[in-house]
N, C-alpha and C. Protein backbone atom coordinates (compact mmCIF):
# COMPACT_ATOMS: atom_id res chain seq x y z
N UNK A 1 -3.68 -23.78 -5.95
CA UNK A 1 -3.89 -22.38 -5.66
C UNK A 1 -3.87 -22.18 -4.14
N UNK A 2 -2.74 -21.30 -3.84
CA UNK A 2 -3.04 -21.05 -2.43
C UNK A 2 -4.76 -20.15 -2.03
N UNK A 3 -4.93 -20.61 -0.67
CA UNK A 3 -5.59 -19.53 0.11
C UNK A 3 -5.28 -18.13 0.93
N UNK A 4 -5.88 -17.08 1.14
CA UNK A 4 -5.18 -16.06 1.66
C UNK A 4 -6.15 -15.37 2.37
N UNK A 5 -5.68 -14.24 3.06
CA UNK A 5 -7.49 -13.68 3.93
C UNK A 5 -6.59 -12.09 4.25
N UNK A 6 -7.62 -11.50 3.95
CA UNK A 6 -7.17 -9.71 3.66
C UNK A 6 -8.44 -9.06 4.45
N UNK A 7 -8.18 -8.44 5.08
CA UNK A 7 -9.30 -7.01 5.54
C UNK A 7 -9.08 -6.29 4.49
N UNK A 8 -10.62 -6.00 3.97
CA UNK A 8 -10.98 -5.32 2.65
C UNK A 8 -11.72 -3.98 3.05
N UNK A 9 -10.26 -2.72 3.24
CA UNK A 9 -11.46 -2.00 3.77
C UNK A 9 -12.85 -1.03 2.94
N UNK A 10 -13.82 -1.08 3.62
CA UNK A 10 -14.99 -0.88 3.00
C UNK A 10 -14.92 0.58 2.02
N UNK A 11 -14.12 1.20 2.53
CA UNK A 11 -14.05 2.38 1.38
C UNK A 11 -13.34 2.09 -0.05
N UNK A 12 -12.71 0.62 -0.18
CA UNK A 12 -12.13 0.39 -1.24
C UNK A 12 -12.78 0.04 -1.99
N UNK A 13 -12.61 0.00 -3.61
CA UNK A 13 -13.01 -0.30 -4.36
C UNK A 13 -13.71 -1.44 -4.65
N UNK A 14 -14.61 -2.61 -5.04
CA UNK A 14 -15.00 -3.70 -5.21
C UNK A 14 -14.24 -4.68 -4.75
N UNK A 15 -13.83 -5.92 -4.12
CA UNK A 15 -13.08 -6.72 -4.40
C UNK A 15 -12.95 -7.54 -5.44
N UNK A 16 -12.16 -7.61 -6.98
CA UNK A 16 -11.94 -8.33 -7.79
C UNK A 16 -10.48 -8.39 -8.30
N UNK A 17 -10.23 -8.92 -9.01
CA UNK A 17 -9.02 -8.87 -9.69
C UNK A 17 -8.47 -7.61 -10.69
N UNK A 18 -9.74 -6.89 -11.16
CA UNK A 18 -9.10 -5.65 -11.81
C UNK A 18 -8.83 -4.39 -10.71
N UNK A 19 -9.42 -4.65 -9.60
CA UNK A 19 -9.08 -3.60 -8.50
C UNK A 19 -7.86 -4.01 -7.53
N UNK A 20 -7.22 -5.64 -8.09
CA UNK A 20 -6.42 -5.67 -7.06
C UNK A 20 -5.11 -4.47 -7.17
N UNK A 21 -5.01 -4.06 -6.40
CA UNK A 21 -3.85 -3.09 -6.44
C UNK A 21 -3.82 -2.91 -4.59
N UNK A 22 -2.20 -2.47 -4.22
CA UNK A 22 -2.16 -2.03 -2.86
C UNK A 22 -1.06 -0.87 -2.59
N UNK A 23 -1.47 -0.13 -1.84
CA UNK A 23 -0.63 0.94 -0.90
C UNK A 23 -0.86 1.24 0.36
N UNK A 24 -0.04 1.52 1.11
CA UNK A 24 0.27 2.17 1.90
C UNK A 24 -1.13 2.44 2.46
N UNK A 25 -1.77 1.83 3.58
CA UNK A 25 -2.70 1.95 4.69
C UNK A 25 -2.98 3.92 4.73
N UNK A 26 -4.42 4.23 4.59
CA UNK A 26 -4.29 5.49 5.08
C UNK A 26 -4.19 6.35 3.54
N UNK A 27 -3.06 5.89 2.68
CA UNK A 27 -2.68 6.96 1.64
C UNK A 27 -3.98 6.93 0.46
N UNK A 28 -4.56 8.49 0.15
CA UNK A 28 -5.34 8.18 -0.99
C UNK A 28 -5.02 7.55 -2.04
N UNK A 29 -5.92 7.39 -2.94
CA UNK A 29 -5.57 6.73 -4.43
C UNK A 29 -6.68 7.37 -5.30
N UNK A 30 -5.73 7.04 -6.36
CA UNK A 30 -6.74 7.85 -7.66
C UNK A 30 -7.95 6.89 -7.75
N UNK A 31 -8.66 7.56 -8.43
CA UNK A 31 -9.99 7.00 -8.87
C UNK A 31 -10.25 5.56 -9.46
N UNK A 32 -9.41 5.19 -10.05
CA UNK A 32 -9.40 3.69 -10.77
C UNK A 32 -8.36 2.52 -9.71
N UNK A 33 -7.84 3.47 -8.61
CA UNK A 33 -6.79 2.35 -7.45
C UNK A 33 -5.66 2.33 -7.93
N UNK A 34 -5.13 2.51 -9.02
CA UNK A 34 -3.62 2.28 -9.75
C UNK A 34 -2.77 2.74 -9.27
N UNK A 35 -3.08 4.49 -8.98
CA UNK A 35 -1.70 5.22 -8.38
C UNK A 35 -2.08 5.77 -6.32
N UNK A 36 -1.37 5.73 -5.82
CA UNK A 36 -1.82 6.68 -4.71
C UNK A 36 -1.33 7.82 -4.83
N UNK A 37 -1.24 8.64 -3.52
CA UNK A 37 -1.00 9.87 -3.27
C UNK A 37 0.78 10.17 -2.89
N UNK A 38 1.59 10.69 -3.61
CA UNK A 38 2.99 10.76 -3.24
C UNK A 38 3.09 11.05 -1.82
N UNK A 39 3.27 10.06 -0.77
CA UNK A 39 3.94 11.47 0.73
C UNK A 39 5.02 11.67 0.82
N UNK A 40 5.67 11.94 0.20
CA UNK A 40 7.53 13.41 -0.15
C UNK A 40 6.13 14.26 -0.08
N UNK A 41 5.67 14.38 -1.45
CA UNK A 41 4.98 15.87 -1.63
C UNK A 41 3.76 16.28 -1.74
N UNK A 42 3.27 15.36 -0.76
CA UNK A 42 1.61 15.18 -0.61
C UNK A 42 0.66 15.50 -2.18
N UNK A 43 1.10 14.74 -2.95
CA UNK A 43 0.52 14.83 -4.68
C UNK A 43 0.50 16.32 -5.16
N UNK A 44 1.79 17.13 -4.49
CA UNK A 44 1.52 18.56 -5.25
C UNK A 44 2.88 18.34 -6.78
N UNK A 45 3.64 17.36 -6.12
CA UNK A 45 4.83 16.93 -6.85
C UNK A 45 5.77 18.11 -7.07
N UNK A 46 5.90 18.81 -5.98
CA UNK A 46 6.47 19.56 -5.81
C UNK A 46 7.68 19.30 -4.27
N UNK A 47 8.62 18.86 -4.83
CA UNK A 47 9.37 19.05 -3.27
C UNK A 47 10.91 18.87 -3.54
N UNK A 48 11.63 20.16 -2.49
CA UNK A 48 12.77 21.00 -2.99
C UNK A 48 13.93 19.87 -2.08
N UNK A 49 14.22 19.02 -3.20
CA UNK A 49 14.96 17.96 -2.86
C UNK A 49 16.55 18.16 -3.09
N UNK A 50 17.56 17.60 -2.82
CA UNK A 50 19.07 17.83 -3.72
C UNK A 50 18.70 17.69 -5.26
N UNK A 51 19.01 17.99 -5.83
CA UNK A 51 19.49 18.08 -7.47
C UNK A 51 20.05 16.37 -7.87
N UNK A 52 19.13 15.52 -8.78
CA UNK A 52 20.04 14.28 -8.99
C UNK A 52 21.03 14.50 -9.87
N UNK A 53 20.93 15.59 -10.58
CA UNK A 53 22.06 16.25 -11.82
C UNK A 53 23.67 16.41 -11.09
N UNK A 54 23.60 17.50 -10.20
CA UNK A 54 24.75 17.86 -9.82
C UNK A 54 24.86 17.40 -8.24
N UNK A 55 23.96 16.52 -7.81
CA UNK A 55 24.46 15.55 -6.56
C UNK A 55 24.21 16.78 -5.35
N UNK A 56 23.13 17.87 -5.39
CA UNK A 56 22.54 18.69 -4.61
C UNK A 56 23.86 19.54 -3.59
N UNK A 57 25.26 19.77 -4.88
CA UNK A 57 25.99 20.69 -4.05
C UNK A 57 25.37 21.71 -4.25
N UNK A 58 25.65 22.98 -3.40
CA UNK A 58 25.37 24.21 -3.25
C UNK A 58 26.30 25.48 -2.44
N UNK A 59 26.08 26.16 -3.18
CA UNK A 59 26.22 26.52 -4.97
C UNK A 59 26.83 25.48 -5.80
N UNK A 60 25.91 25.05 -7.19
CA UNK A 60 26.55 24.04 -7.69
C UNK A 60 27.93 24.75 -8.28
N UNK A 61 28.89 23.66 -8.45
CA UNK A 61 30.03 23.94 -9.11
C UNK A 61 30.07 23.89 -10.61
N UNK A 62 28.80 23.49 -11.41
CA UNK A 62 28.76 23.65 -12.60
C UNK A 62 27.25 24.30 -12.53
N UNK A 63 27.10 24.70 -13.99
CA UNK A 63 25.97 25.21 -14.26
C UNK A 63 24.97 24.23 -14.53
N UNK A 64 24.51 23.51 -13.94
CA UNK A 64 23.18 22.63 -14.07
C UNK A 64 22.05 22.78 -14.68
N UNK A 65 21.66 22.44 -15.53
CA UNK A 65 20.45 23.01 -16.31
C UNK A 65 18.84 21.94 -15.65
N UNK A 66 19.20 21.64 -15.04
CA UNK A 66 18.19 20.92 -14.27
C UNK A 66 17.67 22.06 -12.85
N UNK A 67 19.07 22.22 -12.28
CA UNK A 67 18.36 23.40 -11.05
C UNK A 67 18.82 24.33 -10.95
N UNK A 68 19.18 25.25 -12.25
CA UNK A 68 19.84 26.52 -12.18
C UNK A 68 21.05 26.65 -11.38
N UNK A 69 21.84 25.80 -11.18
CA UNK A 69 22.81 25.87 -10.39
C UNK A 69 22.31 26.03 -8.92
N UNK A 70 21.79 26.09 -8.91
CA UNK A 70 21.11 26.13 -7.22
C UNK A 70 21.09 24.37 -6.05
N UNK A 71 21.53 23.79 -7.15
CA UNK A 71 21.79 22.19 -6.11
C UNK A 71 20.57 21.92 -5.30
N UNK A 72 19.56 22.33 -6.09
CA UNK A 72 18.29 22.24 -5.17
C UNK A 72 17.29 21.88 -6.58
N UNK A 73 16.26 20.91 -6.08
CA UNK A 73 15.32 21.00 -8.06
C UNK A 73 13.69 21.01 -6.83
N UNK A 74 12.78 21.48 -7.64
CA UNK A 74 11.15 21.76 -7.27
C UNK A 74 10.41 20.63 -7.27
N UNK A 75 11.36 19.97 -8.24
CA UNK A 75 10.34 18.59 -8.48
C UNK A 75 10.76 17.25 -7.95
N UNK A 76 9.68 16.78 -7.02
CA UNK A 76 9.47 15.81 -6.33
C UNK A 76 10.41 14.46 -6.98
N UNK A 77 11.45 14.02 -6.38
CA UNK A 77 12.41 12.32 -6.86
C UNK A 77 11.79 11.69 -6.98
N UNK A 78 10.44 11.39 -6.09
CA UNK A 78 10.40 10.29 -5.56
C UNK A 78 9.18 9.90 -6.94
N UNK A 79 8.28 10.89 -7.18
CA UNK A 79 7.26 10.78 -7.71
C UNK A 79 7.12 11.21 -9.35
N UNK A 80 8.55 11.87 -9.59
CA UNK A 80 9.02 12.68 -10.37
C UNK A 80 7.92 13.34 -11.20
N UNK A 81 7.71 14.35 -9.82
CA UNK A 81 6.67 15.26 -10.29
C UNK A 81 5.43 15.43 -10.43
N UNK A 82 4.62 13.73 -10.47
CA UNK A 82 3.38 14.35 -11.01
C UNK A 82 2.77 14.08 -9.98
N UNK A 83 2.97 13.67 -8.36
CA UNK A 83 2.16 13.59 -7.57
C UNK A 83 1.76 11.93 -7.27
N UNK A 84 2.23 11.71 -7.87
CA UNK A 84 1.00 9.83 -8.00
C UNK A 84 2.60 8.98 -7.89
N UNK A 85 2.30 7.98 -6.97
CA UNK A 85 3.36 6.80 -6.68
C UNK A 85 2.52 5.41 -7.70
N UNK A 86 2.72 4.42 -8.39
CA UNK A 86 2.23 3.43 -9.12
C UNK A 86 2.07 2.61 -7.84
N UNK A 87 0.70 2.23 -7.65
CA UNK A 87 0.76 0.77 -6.28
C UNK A 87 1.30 -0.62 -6.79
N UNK A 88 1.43 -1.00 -5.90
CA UNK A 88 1.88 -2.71 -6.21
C UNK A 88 0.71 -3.49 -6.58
N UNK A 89 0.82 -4.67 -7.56
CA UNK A 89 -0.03 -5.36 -7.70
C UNK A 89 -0.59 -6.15 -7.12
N UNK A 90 -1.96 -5.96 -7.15
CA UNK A 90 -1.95 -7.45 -6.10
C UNK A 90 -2.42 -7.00 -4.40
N UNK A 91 -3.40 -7.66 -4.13
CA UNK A 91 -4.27 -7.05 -2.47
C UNK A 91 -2.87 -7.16 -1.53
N UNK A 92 -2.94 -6.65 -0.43
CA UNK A 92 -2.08 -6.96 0.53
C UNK A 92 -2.90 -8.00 1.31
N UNK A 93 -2.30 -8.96 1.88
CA UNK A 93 -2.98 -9.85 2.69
C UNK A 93 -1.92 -11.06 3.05
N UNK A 94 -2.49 -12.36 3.96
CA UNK A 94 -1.76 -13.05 4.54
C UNK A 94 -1.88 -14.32 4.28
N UNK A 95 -1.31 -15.97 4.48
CA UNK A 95 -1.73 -17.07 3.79
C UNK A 95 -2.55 -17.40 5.32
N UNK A 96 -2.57 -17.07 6.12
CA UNK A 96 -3.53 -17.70 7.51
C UNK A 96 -4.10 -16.10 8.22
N UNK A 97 -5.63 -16.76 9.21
CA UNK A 97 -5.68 -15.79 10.11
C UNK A 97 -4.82 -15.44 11.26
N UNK A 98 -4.36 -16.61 11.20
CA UNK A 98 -3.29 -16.13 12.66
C UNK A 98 -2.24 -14.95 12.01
N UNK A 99 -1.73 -15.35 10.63
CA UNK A 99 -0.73 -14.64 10.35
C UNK A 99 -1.54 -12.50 10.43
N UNK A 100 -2.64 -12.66 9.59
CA UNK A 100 -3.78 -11.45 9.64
C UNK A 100 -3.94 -10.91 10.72
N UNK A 101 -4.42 -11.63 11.89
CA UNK A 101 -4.35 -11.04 13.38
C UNK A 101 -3.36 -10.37 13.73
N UNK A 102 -2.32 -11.43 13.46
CA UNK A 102 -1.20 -10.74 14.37
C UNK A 102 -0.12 -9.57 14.10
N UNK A 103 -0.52 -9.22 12.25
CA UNK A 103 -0.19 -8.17 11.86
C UNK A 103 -0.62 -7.03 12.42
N UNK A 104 -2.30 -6.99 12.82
CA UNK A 104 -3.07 -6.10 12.94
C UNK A 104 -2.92 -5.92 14.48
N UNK A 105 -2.75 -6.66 15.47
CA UNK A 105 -2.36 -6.95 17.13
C UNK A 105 -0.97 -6.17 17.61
N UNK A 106 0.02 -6.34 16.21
CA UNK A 106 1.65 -5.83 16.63
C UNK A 106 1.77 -4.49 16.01
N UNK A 107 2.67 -3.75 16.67
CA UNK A 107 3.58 -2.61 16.17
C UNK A 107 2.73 -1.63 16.29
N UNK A 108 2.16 -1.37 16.86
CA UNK A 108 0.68 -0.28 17.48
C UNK A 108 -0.21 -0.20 16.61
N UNK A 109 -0.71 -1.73 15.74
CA UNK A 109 -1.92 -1.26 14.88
C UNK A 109 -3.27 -2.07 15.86
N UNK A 110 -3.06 -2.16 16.94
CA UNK A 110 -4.07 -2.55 17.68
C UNK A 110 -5.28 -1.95 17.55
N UNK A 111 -6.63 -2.38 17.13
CA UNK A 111 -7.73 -1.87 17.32
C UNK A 111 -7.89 -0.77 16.35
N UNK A 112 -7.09 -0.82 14.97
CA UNK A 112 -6.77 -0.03 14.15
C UNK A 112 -8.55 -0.67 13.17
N UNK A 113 -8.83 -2.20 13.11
CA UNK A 113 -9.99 -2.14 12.19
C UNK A 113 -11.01 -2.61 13.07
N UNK A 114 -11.79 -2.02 12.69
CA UNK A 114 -12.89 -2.21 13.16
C UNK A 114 -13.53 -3.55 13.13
N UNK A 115 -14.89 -3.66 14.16
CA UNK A 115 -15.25 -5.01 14.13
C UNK A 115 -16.24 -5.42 13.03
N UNK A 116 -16.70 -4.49 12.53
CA UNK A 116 -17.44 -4.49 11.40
C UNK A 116 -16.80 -5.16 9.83
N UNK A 117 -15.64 -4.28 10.40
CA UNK A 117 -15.00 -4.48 8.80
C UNK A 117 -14.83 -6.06 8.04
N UNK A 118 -14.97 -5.82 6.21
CA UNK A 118 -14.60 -7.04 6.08
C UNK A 118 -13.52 -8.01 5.72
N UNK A 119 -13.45 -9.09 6.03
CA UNK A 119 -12.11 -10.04 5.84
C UNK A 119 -13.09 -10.88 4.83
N UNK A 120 -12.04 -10.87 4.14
CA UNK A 120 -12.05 -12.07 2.50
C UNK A 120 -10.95 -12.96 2.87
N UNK A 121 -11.88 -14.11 2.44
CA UNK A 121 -11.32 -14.90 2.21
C UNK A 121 -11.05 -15.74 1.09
N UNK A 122 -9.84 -16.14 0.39
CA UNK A 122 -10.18 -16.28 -1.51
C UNK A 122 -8.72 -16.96 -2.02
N UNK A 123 -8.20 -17.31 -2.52
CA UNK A 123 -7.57 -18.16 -3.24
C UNK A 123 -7.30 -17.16 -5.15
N UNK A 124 -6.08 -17.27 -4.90
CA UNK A 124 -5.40 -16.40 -5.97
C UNK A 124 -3.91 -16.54 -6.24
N UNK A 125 -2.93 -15.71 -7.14
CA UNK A 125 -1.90 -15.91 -7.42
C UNK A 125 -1.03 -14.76 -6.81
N UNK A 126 0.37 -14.85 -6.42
CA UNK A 126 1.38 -13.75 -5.77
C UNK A 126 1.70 -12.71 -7.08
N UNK A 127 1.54 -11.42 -6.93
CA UNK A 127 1.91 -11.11 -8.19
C UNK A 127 3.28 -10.23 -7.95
N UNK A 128 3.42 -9.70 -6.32
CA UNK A 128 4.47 -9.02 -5.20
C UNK A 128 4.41 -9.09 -4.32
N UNK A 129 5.53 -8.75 -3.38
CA UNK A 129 5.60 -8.44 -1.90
C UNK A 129 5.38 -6.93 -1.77
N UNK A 130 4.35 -6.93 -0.82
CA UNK A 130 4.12 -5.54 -0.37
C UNK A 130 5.19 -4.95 0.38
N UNK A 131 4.57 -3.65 0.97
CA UNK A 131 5.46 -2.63 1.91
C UNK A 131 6.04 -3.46 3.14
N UNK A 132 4.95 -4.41 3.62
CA UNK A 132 5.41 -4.98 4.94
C UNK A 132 6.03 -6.40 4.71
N UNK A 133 6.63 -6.97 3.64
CA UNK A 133 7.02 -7.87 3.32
C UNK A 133 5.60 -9.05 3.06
N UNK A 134 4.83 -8.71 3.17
CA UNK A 134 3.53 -9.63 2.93
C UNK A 134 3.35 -9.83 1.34
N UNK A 135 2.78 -10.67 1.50
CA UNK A 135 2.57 -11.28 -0.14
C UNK A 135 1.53 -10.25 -0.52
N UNK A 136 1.65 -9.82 -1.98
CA UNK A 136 0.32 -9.06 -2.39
C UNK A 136 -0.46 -10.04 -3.72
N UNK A 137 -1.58 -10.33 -3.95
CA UNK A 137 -2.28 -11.03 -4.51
C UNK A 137 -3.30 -10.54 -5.57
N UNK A 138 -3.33 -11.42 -6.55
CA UNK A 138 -4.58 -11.25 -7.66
C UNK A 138 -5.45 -12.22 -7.19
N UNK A 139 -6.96 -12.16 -7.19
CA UNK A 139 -7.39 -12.62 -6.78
C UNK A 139 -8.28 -13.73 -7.50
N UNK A 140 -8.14 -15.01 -7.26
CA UNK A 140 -9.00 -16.13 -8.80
C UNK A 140 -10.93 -16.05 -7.88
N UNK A 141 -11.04 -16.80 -6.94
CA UNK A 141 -12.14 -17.42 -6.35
C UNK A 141 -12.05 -16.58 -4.82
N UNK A 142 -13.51 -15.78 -4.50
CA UNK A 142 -13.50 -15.43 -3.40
C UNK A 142 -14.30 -17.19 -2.27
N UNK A 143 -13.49 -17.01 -0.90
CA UNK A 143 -14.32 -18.63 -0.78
C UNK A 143 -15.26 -18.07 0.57
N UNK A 144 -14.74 -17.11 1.05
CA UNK A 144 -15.99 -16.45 2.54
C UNK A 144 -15.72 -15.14 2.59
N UNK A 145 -16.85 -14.23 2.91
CA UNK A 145 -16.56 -12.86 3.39
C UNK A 145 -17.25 -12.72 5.08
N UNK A 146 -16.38 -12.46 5.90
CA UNK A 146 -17.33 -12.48 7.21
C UNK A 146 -16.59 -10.84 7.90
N UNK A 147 -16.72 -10.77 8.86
CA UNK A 147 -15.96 -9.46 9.34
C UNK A 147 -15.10 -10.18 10.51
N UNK A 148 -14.37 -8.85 10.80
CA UNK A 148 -12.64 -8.87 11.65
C UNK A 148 -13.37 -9.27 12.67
N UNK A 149 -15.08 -8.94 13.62
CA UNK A 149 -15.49 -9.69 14.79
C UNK A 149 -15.28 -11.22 14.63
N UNK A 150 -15.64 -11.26 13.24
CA UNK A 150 -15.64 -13.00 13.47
C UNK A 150 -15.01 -13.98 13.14
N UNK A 151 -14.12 -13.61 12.65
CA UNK A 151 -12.67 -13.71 12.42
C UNK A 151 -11.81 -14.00 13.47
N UNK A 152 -11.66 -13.00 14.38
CA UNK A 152 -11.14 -12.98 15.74
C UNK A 152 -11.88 -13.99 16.22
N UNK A 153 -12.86 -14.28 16.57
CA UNK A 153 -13.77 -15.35 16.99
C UNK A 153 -13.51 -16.57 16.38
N UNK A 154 -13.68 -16.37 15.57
CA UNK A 154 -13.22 -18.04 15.05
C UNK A 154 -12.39 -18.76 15.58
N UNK A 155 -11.24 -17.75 15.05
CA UNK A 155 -9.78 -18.41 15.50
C UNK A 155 -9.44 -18.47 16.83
N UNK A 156 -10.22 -17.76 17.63
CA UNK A 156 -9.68 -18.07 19.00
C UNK A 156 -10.73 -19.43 19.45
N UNK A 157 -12.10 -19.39 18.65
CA UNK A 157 -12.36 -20.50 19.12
C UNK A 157 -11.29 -21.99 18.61
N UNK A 158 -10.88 -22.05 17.36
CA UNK A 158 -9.85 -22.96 16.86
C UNK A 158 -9.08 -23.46 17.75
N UNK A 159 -8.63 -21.91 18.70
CA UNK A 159 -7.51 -22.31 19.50
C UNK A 159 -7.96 -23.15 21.09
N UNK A 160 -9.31 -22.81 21.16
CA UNK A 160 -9.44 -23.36 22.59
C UNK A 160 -9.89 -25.04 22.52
C-alpha cells in the first residue's frame, strides 16, 4: 500500500473513505461531498450555450426541437442542467511532502493554506487522477495528522 499526505481542509467533511471524494479547490459541494457546484452556471443549470442538436447555428437551418430553432439551448452542457458536476473519487493529494509543498509553493497558490490547517498522512488505494494530474485516493489507514506549520518544518528540517 502506498503512502500519501493531503491538506484536509477543515471545513471538509470527516476524513474517511466514504467522504473520499474531490473537486475543484474553492467550489461548493452538496451536503454528502458527491457532487459540487457547476461553474458554466454557478448550480442555477441554466446557461445559454450553442445548441448540441443543431451545432448552435443561428438562425438554425432546421427546426430544432431542442432550441426552438434559435441555435441557442437554456440548459447548462456541461452539467446538463441540474447544477451539480459528479466529483472524482478519491482525496486529492500527493505520494511525498516535497511533492505537497511544492504544489502549494507554485503557480500563485503561495500562502493559500494556512498554518493551522491539517495534513494527513495515510496509506490507501488510486481510485483517479484529479484536475491537476495528481493522484486522487481512497483512503485504508490514517498513519499522522499534524498541520501545514509542521509539515513545512519537518521537511525542511529533513533537508538540512
Amino acid at each position: 500500500m502506498t503512502t500519501f499526505y493531503r491538506v484536509h481542509w477543515s471545513n471538509l467533511l470527516p476524513f474517511n473513505a466514504e467522504h473520499a471524494w474531490s473537486s475543484l479547490t474553492g467550489v461548493p459541494r452538496s451536503e454528502d461531498g458527491t457532487k459540487s457546484e457547476c461553474p458554466a452556471c454557478d448550480c442555477t443549470g441554466e446557461n445559454w450555450d450553442p445548441c448540441p442538436t443543431c451545432n448552435g447555428k443561428f438562425p438554425a437551418t432546421d427546426e430544432c426541437e431542442r432550441c426552438d430553432g434559435t441555435g441557442l439551448t437554456a440548459e447548462c452542457q456541461r452539467c446538463d442542467g441540474t447544477g451539480w458536476e459528479p466529483c472524482l473519487r478519491g482525496y486529492s493529494c500527493y505520494e511525498s511532502a516535497e511533492q505537497l509543498i511544492s504544489y502549494y509553493s507554485e503557480s500563485g497558490r503561495e500562502g493559500m493554506v494556512p498554518a493551522d490547517e491539517p495534513v494527513i498522512i495515510f496509506e490507501g488505494w488510486q481510485a483517479d487522477t484529479g484536475f491537476d494530474d495528481e493522484p486522487t485516493v481512497v483512503p485504508e489507514r490514517v498513519i499522522e495528522t499534524l498541520t501545514w506549520a509542521e509539515l513545512v518544518a519537518r521537511f525542511r528540517a529533513d533537508l538540512a
